[in-house]
N, C-alpha and C. Protein backbone atom coordinates (compact mmCIF):
# COMPACT_ATOMS: atom_id res chain seq x y z
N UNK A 1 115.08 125.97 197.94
CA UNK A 1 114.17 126.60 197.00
C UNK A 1 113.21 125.55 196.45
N UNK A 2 111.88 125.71 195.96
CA UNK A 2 110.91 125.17 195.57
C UNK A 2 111.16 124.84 194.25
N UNK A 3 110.93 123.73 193.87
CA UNK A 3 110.89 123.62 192.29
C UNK A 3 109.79 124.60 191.44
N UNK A 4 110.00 124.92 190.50
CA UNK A 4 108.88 125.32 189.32
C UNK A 4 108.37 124.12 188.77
N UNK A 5 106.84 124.40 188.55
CA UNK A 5 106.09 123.66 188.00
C UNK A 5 106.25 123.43 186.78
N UNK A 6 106.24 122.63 185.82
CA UNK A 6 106.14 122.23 184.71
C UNK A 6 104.96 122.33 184.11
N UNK A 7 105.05 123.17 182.89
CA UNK A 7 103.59 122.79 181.85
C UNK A 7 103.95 121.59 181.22
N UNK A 8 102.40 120.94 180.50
CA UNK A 8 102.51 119.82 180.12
C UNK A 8 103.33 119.79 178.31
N UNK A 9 103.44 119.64 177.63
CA UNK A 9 103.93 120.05 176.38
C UNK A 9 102.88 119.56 175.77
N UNK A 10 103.02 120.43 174.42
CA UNK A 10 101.65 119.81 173.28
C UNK A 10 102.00 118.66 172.58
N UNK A 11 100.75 118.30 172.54
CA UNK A 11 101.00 117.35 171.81
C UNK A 11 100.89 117.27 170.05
N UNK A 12 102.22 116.37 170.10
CA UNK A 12 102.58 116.09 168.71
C UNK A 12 101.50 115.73 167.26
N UNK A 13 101.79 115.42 166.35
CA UNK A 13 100.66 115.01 165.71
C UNK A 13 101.20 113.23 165.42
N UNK A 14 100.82 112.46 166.75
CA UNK A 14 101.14 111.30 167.08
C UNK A 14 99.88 110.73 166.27
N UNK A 15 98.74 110.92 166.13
CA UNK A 15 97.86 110.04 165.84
C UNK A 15 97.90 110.38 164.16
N UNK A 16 99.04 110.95 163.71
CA UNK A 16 98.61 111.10 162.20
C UNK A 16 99.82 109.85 161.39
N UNK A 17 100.58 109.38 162.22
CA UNK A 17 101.52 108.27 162.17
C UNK A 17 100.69 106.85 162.02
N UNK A 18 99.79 106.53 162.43
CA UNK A 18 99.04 105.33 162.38
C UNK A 18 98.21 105.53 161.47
N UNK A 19 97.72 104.48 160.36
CA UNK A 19 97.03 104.21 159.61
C UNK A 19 96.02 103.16 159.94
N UNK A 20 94.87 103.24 159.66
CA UNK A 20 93.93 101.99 159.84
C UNK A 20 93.60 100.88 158.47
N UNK A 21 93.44 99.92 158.24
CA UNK A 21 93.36 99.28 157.54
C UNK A 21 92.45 98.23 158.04
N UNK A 22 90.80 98.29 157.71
CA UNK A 22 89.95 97.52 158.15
C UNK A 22 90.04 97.31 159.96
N UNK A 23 90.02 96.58 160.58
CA UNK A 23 90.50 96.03 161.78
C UNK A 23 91.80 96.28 161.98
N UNK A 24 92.79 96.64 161.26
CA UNK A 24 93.97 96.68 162.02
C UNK A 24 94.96 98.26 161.86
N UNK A 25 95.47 98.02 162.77
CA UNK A 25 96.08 99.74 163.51
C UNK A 25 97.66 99.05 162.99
N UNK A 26 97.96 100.30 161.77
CA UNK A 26 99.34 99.94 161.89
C UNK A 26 100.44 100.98 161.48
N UNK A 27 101.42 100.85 161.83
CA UNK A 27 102.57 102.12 161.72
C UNK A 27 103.30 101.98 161.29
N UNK A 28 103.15 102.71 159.67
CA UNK A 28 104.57 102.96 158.66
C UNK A 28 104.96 101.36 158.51
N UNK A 29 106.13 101.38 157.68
CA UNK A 29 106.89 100.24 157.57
C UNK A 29 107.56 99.37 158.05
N UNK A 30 107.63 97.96 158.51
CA UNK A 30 108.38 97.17 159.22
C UNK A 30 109.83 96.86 159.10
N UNK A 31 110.80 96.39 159.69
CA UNK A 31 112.20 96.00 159.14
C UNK A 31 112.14 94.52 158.90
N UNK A 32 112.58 94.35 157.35
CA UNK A 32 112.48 93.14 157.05
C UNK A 32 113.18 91.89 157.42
N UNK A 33 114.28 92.75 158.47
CA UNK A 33 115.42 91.74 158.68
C UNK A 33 114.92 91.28 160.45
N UNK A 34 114.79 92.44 160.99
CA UNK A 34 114.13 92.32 162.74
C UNK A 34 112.70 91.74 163.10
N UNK A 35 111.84 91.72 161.59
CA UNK A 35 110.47 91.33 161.92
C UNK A 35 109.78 92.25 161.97
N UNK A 36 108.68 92.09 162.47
CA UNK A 36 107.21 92.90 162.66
C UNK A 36 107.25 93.60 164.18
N UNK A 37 107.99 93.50 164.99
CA UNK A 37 108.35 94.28 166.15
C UNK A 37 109.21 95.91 165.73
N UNK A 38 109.48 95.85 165.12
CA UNK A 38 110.04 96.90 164.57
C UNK A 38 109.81 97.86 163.16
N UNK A 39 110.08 98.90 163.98
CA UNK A 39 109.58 100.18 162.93
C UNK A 39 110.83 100.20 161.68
N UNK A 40 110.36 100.83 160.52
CA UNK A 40 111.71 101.55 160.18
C UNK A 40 111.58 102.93 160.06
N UNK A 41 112.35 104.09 159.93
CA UNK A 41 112.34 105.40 160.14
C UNK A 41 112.51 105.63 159.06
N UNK A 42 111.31 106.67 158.23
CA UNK A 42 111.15 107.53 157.34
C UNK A 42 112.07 108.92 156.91
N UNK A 43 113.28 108.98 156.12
CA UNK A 43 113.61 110.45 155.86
C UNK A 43 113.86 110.74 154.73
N UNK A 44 113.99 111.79 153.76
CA UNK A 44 114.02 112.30 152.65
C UNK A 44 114.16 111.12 151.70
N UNK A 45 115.20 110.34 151.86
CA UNK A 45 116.19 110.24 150.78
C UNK A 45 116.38 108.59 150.68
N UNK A 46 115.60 107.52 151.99
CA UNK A 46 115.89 106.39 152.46
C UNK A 46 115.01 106.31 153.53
N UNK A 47 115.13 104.93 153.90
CA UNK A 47 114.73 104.30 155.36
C UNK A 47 115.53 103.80 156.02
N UNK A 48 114.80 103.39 157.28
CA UNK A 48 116.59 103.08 157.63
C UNK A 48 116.19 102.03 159.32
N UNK A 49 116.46 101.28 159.74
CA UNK A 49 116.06 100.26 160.89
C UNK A 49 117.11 100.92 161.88
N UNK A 50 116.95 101.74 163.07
CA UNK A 50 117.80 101.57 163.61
C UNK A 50 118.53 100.89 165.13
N UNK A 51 118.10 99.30 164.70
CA UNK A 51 118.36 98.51 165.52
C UNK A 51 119.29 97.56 164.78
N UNK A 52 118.82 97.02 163.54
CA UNK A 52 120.65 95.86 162.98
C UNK A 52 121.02 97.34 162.16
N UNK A 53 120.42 98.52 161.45
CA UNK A 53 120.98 99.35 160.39
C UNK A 53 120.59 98.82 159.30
N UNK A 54 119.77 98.28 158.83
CA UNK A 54 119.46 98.21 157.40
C UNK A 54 118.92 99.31 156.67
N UNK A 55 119.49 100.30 155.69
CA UNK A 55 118.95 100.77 154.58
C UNK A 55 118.90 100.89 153.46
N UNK A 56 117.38 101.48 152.85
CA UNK A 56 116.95 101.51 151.69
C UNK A 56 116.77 102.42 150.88
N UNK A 57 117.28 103.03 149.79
CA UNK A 57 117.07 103.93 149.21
C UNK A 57 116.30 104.42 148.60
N UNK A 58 115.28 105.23 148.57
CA UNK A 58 114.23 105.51 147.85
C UNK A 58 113.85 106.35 146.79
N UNK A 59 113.78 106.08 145.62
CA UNK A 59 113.62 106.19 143.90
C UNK A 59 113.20 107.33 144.63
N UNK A 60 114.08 108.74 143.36
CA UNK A 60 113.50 109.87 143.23
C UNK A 60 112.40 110.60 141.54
């Protein structure tokens, strides 16, 4: 049997994640412990690195 074709999926709202700041393109917050190669992940209640696990709790 033939495969089915795939539609492409929509796209996300990827470009609303980056911020510009003069000359430079940058995304959300860094992990302070891994460096500037790394993101940290945004959710309700904290942040959180999830490459060593560092998190932060964030004042309500």
């Amino acid at each position: 049997m033939p495969k089915k074709k795939t539609k492409p999926g929509l796209s996300t709202n990827k470009y609303s994640k980056y911020k510009i700041n003069g000359d430079k393109l940058t995304k959300g917050k860094t992990c302070p412990k891994c460096g500037p190669a790394v993101f940290v992940a945004e959710h309700k209640d904290r942040i959180g690195c999830g490459r060593c696990g560092y998190t932060e709790k964030i004042k309500q």
